[in-house]
Protein backbone atom coordinates (compact mmCIF):
# COMPACT_ATOMS: atom_id res chain seq x y z
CA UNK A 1 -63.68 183.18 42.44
CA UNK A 2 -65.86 186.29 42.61
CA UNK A 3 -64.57 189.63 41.60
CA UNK A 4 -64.48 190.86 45.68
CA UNK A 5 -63.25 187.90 47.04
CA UNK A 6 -59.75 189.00 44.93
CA UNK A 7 -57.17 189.61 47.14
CA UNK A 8 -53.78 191.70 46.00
CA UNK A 9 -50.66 189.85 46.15
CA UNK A 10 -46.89 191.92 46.75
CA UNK A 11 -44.10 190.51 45.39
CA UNK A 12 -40.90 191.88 45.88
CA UNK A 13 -37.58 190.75 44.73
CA UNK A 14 -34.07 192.54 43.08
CA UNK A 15 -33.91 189.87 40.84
CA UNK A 16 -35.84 189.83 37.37
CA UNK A 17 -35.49 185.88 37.36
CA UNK A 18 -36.91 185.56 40.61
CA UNK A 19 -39.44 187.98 40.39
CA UNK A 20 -40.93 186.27 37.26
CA UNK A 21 -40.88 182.83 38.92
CA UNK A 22 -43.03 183.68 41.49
CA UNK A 23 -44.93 185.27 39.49
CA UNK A 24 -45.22 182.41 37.54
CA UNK A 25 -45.78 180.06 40.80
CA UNK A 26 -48.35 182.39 42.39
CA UNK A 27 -50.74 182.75 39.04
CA UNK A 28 -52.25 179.57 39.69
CA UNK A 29 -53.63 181.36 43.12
CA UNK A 30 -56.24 183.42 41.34
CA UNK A 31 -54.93 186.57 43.19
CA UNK A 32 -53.98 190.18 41.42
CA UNK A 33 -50.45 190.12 41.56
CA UNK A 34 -48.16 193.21 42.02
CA UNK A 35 -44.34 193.18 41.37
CA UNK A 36 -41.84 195.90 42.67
CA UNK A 37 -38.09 195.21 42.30
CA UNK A 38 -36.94 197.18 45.32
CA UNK A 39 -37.65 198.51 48.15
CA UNK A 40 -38.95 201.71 47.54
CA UNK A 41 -41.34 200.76 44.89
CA UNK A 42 -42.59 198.18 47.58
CA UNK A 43 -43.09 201.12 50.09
CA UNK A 44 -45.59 202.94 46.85
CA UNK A 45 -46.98 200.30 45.93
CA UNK A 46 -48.34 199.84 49.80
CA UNK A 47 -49.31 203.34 49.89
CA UNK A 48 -51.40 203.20 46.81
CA UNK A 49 -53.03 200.00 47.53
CA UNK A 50 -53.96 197.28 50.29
CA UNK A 51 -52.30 193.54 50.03
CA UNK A 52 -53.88 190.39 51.74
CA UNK A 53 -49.99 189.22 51.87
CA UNK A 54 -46.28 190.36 51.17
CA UNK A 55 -43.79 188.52 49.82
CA UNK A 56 -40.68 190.03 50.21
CA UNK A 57 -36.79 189.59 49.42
CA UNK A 58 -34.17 190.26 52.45
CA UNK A 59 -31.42 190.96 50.44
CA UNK A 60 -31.64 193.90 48.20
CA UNK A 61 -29.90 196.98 47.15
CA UNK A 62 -30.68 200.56 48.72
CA UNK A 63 -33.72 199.72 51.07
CA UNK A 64 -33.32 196.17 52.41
CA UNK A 65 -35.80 193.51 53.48
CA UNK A 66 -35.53 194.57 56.45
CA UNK A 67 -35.61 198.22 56.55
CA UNK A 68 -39.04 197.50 53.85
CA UNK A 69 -40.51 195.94 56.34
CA UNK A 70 -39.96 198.02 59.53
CA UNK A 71 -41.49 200.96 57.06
CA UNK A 72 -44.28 199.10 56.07
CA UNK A 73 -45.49 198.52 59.57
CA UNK A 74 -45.02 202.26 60.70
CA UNK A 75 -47.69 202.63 58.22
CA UNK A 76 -51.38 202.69 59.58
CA UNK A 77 -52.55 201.28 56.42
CA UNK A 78 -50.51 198.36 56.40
CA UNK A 79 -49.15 197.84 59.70
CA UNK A 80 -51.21 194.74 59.74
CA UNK A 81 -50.32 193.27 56.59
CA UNK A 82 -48.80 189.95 56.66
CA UNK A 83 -45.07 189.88 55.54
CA UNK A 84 -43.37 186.83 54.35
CA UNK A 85 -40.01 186.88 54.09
CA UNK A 86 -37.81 185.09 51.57
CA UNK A 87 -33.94 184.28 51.91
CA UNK A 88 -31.22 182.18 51.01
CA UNK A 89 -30.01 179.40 52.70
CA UNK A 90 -27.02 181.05 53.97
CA UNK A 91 -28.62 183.46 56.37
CA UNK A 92 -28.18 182.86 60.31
CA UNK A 93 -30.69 182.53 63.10
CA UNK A 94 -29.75 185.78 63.95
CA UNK A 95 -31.49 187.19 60.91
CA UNK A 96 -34.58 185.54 61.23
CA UNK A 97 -35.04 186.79 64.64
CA UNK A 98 -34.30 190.20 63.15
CA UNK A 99 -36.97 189.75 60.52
CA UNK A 100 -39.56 188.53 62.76
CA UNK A 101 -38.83 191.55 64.96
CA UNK A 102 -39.44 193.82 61.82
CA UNK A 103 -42.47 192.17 61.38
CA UNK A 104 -42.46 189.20 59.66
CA UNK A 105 -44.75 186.73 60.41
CA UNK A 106 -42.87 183.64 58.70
CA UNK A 107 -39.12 183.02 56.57
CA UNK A 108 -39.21 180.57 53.62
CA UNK A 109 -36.15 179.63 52.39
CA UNK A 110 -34.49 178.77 49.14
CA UNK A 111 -34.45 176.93 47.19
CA UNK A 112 -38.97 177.73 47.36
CA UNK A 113 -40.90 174.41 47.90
CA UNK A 114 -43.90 175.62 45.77
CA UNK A 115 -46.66 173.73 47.51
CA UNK A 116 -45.66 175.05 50.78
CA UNK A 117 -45.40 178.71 49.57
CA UNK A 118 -49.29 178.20 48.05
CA UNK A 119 -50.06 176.92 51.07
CA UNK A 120 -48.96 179.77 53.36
CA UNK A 121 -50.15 181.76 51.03
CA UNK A 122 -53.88 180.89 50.67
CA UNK A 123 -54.32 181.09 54.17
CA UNK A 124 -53.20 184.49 54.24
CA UNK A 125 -55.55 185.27 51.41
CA UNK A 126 -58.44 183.63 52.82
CA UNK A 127 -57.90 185.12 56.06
CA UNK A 128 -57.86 188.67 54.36
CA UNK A 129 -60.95 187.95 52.08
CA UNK A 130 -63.03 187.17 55.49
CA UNK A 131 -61.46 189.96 57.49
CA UNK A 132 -62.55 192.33 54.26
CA UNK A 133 -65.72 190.41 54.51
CA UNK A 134 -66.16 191.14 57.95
CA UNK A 135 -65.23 195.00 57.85
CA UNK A 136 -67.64 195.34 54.81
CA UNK A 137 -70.54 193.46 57.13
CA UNK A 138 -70.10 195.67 60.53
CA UNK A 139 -69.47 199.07 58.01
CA UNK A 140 -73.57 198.21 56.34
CA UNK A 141 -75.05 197.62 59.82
CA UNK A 142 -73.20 200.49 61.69
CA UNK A 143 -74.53 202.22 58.55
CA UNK A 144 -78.29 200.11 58.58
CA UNK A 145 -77.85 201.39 62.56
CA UNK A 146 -77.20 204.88 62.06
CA UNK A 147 -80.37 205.10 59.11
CA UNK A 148 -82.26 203.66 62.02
CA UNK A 149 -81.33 206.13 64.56
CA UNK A 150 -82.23 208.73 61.85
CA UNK A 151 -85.25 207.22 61.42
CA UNK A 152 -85.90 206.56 65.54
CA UNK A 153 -85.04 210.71 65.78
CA UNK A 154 -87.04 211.61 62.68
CA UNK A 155 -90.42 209.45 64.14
CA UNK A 156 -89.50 210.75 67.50
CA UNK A 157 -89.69 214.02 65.98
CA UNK A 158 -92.56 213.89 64.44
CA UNK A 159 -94.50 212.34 67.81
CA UNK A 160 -93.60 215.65 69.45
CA UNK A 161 -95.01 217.97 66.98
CA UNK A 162 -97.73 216.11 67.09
CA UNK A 163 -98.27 216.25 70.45
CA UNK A 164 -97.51 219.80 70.13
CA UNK A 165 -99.48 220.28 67.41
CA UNK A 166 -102.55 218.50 69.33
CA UNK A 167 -101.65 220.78 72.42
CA UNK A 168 -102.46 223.61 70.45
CA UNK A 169 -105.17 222.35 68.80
CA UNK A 170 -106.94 221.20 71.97
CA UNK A 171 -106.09 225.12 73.91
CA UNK A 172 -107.74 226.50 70.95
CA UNK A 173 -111.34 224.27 71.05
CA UNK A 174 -110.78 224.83 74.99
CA UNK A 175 -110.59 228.43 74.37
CA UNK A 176 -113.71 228.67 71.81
CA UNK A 177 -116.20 226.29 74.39
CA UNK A 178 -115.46 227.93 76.85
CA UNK A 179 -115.77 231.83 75.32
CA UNK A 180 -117.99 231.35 72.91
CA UNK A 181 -120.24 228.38 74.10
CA UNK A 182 -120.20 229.63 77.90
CA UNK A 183 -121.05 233.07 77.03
CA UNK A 184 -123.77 232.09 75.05
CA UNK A 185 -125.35 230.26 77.82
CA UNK A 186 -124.70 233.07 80.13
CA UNK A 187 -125.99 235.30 77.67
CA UNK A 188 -129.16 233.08 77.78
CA UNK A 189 -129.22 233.01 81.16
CA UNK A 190 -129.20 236.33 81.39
CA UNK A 191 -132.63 237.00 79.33
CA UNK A 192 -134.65 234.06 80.99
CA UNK A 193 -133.69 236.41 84.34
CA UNK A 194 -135.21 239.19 82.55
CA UNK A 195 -137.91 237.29 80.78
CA UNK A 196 -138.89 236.13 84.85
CA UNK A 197 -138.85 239.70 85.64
CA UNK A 198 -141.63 240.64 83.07
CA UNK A 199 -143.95 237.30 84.24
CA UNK A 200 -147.19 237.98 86.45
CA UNK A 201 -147.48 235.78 89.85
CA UNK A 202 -150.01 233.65 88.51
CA UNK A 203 -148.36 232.62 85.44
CA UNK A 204 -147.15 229.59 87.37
CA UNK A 205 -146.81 227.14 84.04
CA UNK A 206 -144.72 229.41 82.65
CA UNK A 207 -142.14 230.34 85.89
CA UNK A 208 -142.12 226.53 86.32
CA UNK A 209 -140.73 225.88 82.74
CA UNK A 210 -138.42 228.66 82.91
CA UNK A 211 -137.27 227.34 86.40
CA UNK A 212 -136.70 224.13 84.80
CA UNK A 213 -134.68 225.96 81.78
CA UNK A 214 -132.36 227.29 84.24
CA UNK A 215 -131.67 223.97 85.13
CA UNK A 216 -130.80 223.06 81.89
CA UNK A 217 -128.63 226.07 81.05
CA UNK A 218 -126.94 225.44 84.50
CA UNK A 219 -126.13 222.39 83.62
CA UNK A 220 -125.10 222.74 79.86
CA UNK A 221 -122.83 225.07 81.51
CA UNK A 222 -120.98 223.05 83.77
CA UNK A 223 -120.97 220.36 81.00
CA UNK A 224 -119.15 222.99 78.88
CA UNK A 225 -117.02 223.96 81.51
CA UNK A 226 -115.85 220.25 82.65
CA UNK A 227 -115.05 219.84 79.02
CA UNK A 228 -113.02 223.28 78.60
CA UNK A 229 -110.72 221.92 81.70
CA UNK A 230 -110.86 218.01 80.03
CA UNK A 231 -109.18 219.58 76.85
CA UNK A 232 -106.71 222.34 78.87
CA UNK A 233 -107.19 223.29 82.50
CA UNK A 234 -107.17 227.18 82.75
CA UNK A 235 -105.43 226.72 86.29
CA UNK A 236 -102.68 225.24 84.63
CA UNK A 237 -102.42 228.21 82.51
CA UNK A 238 -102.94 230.63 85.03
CA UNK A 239 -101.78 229.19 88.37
CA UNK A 240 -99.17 227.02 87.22
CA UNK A 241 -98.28 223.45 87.35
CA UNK A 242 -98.93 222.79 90.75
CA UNK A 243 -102.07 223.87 91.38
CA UNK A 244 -102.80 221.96 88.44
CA UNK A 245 -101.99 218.98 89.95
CA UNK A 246 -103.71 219.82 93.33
CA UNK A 247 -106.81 220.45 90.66
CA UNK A 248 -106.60 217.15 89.19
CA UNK A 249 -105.87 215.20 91.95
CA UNK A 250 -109.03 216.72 93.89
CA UNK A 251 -111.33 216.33 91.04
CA UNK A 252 -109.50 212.35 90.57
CA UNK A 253 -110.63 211.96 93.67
CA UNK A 254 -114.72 213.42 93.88
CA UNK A 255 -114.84 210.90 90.21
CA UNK A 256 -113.29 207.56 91.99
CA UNK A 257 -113.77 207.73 95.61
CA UNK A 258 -110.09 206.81 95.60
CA UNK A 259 -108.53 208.67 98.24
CA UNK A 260 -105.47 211.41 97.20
CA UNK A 261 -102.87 212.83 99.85
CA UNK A 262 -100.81 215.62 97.56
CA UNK A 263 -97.71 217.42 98.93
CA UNK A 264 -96.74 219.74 96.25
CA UNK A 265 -93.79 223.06 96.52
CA UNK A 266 -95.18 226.27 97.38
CA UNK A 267 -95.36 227.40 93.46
CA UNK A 268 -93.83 226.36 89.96
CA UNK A 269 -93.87 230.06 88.81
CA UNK A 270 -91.54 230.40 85.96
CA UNK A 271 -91.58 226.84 84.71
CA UNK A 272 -91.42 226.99 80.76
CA UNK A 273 -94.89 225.68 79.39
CA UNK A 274 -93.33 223.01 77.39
CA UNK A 275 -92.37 221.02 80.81
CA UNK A 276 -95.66 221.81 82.93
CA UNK A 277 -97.30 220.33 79.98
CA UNK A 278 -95.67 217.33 79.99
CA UNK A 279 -95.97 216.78 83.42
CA UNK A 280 -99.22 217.53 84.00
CA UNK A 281 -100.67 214.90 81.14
CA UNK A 282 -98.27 212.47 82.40
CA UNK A 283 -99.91 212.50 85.52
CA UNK A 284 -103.31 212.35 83.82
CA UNK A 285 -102.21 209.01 82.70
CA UNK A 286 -100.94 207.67 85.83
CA UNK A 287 -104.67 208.70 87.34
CA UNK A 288 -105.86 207.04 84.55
CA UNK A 289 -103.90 203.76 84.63
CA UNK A 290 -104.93 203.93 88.66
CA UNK A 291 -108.82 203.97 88.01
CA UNK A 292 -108.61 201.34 85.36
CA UNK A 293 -106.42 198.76 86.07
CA UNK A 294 -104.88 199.35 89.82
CA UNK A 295 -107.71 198.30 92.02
CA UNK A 296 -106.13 201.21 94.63
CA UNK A 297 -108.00 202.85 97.72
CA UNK A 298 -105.40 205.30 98.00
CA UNK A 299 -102.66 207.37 95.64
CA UNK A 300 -99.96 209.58 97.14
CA UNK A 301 -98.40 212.52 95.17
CA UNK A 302 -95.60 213.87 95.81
CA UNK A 303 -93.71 216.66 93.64
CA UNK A 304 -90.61 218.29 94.46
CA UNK A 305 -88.31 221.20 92.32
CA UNK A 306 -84.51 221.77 93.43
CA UNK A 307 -82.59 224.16 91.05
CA UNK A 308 -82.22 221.92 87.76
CA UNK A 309 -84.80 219.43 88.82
CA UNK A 310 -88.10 219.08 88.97
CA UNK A 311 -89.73 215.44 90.50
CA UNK A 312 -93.04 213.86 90.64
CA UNK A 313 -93.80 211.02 91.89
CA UNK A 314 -97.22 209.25 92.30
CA UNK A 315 -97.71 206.05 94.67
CA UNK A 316 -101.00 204.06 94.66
CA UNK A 317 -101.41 200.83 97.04
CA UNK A 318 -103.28 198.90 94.56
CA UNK A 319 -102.41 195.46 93.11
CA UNK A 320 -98.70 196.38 91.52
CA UNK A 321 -97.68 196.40 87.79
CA UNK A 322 -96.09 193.54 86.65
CA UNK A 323 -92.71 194.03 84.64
CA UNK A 324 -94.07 192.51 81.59
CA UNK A 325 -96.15 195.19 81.31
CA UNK A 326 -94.00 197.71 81.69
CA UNK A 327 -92.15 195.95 78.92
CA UNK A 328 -94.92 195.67 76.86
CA UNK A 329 -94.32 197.84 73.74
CA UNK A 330 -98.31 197.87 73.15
CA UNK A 331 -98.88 199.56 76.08
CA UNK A 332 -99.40 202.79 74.15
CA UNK A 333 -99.92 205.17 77.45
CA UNK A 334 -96.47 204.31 78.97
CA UNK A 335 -95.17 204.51 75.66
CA UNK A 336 -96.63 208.07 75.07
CA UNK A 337 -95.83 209.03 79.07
CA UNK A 338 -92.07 208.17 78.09
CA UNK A 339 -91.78 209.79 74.53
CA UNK A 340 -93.36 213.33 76.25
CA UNK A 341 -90.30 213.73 78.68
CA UNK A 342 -88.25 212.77 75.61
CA UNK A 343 -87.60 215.96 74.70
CA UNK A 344 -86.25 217.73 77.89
CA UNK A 345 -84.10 214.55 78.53
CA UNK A 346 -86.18 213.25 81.14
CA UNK A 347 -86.54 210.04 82.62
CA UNK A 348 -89.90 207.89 83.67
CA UNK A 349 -89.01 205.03 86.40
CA UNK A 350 -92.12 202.62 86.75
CA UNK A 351 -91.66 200.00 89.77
CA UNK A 352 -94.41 197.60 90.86
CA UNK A 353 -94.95 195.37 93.41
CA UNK A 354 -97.61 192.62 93.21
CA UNK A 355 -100.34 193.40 95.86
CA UNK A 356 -98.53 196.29 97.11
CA UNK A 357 -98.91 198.98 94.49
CA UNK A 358 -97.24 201.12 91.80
CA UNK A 359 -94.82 203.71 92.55
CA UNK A 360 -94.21 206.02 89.13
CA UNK A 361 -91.32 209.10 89.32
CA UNK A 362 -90.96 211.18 86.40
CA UNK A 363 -87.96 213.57 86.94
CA UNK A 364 -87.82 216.39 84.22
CA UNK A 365 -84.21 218.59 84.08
CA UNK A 366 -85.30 221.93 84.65
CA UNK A 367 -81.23 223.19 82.67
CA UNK A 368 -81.16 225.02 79.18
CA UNK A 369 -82.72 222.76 76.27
């Protein structure tokens, strides 16, 4: 038998003799015996260690059987541990009953028929070395659960400075296109204005290809400009999250032909930047799930702000999501829409219904973090 499958054994009896003869009956069990010849070095003996089963004496001197037991199971440590009782012939019924209600959970009586002692015995043991088992099992994998959470919080984490991280990142290229690329161009444009000024009528060659380089820089400039807002909308900067959405929507709607209807609050002044970003590239990638995959004519918005909560929902009437994939853990842009509200406690619901459409709320608690 393995050194954890060893279960402790208490034997307790006033009498040397006895003591030693079932100590002598019980070795052939395997089991780390422990002898006390009374009561009270029963009771510390049970505080200092844990027993898979009791065997103890009724009559004995000071503390009784009895009044052992009944102290043993006002103990949280062993208030569980089985007690056997053992007792002479003599005693009544009514002394049984009393040791049953006292805890015991059977009464042998001498004369001790060995084989039936071992036999209550080993099932006590080998009910204690699977119960140990079993605490030992659910203590690793609450503890395998709780290094998982850890490492579900750390990842978690990590995905939102990231995101932050990439938030930043994407402001500050924003910022330098826009700045330092636009005012380049405008700079440009600028001298080709005076460079026209300084041309003679009949110089026509020359107007024409500086007519045509106007259309270029024109149009280097709006590139620039459409790739500024791609990377970080300025109106969601400086107007605020729902005239970014109004933004978006509009400009969803001149690139797909699918039609947009947008009711949006009067304002979202004073939302904290953390949130309106959130929202607003959620909702990029619920336009962007409608153009690719939704086969829609027509997407509803819809965002509303009470006192602690801010709501926005988007309904298209295209073909519906099905719920596998909404289950799908591949589907890396519900994934992503669901670990950005993470962080403010927020909650995505995604509903389909096939050939009916897609109906997506994201509802962001607008309370202290």
């Amino acid at each position: 038998m393995s050194t954890s499958s060893v279960a402790r054994i208490l034997i307790v009896d006033d009498d040397q003799g006895n003591l030693m003869a079932l100590q002598e009956l019980l070795q052939g069990l395997g089991q780390k015996l422990v002898l006390a010849n009374s009561g009270e070095e029963a009771l510390r003996c049970v505080l200092r260690d844990d027993f898979a089963v009791i065997v103890l004496d009724v009559r004995m001197p000071g503390i009784d059987g009895f009044e052992t037991a009944k102290l043993i199971r006002e103990r949280q440590r062993s208030r569980h541990t089985p007690i056997i009782f053992v007792t002479g012939a003599y005693e009544d019924l009514g002394s049984m009953f009393r040791g049953y209600e006292v805890g015991a959970v059977d009464y042998i009586v001498k004369p001790l028929n060995p084989e039936v002692l071992k036999s209550k015995i080993s099932i006590f043991i080998e009910l204690y070395v699977k119960s140990t088992a079993l605490i030992r099992e659910v203590a690793e994998r609450m503890l395998t659960e709780e290094r998982l959470r850890e490492s579900e919080e750390n990842l978690r984490a990590l995905a939102a400075r990231l995101q932050s991280v990439r938030e930043e990142e994407q402001i500050r290229i924003a910022r330098e296109i826009h700045d330092g690329l636009g005012q380049a161009l405008t700079g440009l444009k600028m001298d080709l204005t005076w460079l026209t000024g300084k041309l003679l009528a009949d110089q026509k060659p020359l107007i024409e290809k500086i007519a045509s380089m106007f259309r270029l820089i024109d149009d280097t400039i709006h590139s620039v400009r459409k790739i500024a807002s791609g990377l970080r909308p300025e109106v969601l900067d400086q107007a605020g999250l729902a005239a970014a959405i109004g933004w978006q929507a509009k400009d969803f709607q001149l690139r797909t032909g699918i039609r947009c209807k947008v009711e949006l609050p009067p304002d979202s002044d004073g939302l904290e930047a953390g949130r309106s970003t959130a929202l607003f590239r959620i909702f990029q990638e619920v336009l962007t799930n409608v153009a690719r995959h939704a086969s829609a004519t027509r997407v509803d918005v819809c965002m509303q702000r009470d006192a602690d909560l801010l709501t926005l929902e988007v309904r298209d009437n295209g073909k519906g999501i099905a719920s596998a994939e909404i289950l799908n853990p591949k589907s890396l842009g519900l994934l992503g829409m669901r670990e950005r509200v993470l962080p403010f406690n927020g909650r995505i619901e995604i509903n389909g219904v096939r050939g009916k459409g897609t109906q997506v709320t994201v509802s962001i608690p607008l309370g202290l973090e």
